[in-house]
Protein backbone atom coordinates (compact mmCIF):
# COMPACT_ATOMS: atom_id res chain seq x y z
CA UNK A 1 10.65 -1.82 42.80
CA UNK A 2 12.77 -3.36 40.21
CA UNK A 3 16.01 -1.99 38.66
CA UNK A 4 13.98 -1.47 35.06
CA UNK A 5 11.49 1.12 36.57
CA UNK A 6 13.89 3.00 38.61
CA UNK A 7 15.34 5.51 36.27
CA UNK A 8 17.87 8.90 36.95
CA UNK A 9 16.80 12.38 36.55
CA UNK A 10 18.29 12.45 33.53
CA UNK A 11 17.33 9.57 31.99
CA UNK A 12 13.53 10.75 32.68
CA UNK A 13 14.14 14.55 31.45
CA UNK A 14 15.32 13.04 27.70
CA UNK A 15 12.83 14.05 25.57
CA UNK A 16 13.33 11.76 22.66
CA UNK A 17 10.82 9.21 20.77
CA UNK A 18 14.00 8.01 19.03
CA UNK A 19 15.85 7.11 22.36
CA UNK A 20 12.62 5.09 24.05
CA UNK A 21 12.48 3.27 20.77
CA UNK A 22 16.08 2.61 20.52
CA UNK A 23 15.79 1.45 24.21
CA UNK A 24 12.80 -0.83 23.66
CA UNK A 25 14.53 -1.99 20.45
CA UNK A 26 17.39 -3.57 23.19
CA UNK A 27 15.19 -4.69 25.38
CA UNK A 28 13.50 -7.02 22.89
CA UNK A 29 9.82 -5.18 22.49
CA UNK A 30 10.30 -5.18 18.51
CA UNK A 31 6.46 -4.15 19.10
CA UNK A 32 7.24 -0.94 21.04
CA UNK A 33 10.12 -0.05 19.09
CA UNK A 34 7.95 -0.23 15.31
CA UNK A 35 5.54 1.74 17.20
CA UNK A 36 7.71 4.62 18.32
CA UNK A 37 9.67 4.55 15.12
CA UNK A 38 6.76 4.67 12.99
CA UNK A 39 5.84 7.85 14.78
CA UNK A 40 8.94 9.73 14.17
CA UNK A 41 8.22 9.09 10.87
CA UNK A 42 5.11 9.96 10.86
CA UNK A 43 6.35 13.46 12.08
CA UNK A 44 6.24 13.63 16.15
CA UNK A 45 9.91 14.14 16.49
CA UNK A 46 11.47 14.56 20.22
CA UNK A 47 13.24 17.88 20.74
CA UNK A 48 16.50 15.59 21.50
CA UNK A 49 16.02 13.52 18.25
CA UNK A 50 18.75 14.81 16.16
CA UNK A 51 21.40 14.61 19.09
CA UNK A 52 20.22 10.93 19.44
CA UNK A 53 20.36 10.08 15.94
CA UNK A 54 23.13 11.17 15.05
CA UNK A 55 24.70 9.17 18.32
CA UNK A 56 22.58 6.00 16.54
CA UNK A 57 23.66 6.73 12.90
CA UNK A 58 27.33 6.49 13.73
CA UNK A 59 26.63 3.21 15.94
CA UNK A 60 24.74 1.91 13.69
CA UNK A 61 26.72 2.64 10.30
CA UNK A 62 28.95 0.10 8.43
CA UNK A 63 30.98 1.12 5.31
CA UNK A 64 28.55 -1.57 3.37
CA UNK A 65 25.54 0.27 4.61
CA UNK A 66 25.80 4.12 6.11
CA UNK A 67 22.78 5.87 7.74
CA UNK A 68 21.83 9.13 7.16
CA UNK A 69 22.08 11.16 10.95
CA UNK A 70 18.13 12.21 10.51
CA UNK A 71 15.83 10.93 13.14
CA UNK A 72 14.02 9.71 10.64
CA UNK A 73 16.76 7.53 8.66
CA UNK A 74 17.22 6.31 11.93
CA UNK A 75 13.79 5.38 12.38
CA UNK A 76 13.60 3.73 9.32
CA UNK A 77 16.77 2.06 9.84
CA UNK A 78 14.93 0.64 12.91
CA UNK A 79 11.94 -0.61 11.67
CA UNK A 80 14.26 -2.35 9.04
CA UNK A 81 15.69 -4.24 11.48
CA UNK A 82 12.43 -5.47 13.28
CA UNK A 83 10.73 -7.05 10.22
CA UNK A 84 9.34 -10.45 11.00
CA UNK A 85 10.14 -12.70 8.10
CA UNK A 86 7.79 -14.90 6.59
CA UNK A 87 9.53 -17.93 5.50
CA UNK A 88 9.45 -19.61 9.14
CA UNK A 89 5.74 -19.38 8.41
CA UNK A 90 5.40 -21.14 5.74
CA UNK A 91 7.58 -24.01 6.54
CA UNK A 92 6.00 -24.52 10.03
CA UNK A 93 2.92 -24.65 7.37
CA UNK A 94 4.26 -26.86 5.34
CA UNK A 95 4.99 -29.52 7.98
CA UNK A 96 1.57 -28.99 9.12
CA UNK A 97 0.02 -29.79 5.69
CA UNK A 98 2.76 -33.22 5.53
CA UNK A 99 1.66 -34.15 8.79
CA UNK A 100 -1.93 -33.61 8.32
CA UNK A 101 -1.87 -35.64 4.89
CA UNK A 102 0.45 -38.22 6.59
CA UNK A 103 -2.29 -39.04 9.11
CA UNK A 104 -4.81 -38.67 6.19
CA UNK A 105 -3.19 -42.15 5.03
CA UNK A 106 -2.85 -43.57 7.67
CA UNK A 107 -6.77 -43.26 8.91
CA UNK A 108 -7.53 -44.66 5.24
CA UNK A 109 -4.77 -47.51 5.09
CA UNK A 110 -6.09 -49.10 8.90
């Protein structure tokens, strides 16, 4: 059994969407974490949400940028910080189009 699956009695009895997303949001599962966060939003709000937001919203906070202590500020604050961002995207597709062209010329040249 590895150490991520074995989890205390206490950890299990939490019963907050915001806390499993915050965790997956650590982990690295950006996927998970939209998921979950797009829920609370959506309204399915854990019974421990508030508690765990407002533990998130002061983490989270900087005096540029505050966050509201709702579960769903939170949330939104969260999916804010997984967006994937497009401009990688396009250059990788740039290069591809160069390259492509490049060997264009180069069939027609030889």
């Amino acid at each position: 059994m590895s150490k991520a699956s074995k989890k205390t009695k206490a950890e299990s009895a939490s019963h907050s969407v915001l806390k499993v997303a915050w965790e997956a949001f650590e982990r690295g599962d950006v996927v998970q974490a939209r998921a979950l966060a797009g829920e609370i939003l959506a309204g399915k709000v854990g019974r421990d949400d508030p508690e765990v937001a407002r533990e998130l919203a002061a983490m989270l906070s900087t005096p540029e940028a505050p966050v509201d202590e709702s579960p769903q500020a939170v949330a939104q604050d969260l999916i804010s910080r997984t967006k994937v961002l497009g401009k990688p995207y396009v250059f990788a597709g740039l290069v591809g189009a160069v390259f492509v062209l490049l060997v264009v010329l180069a069939a027609i040249r030889y």
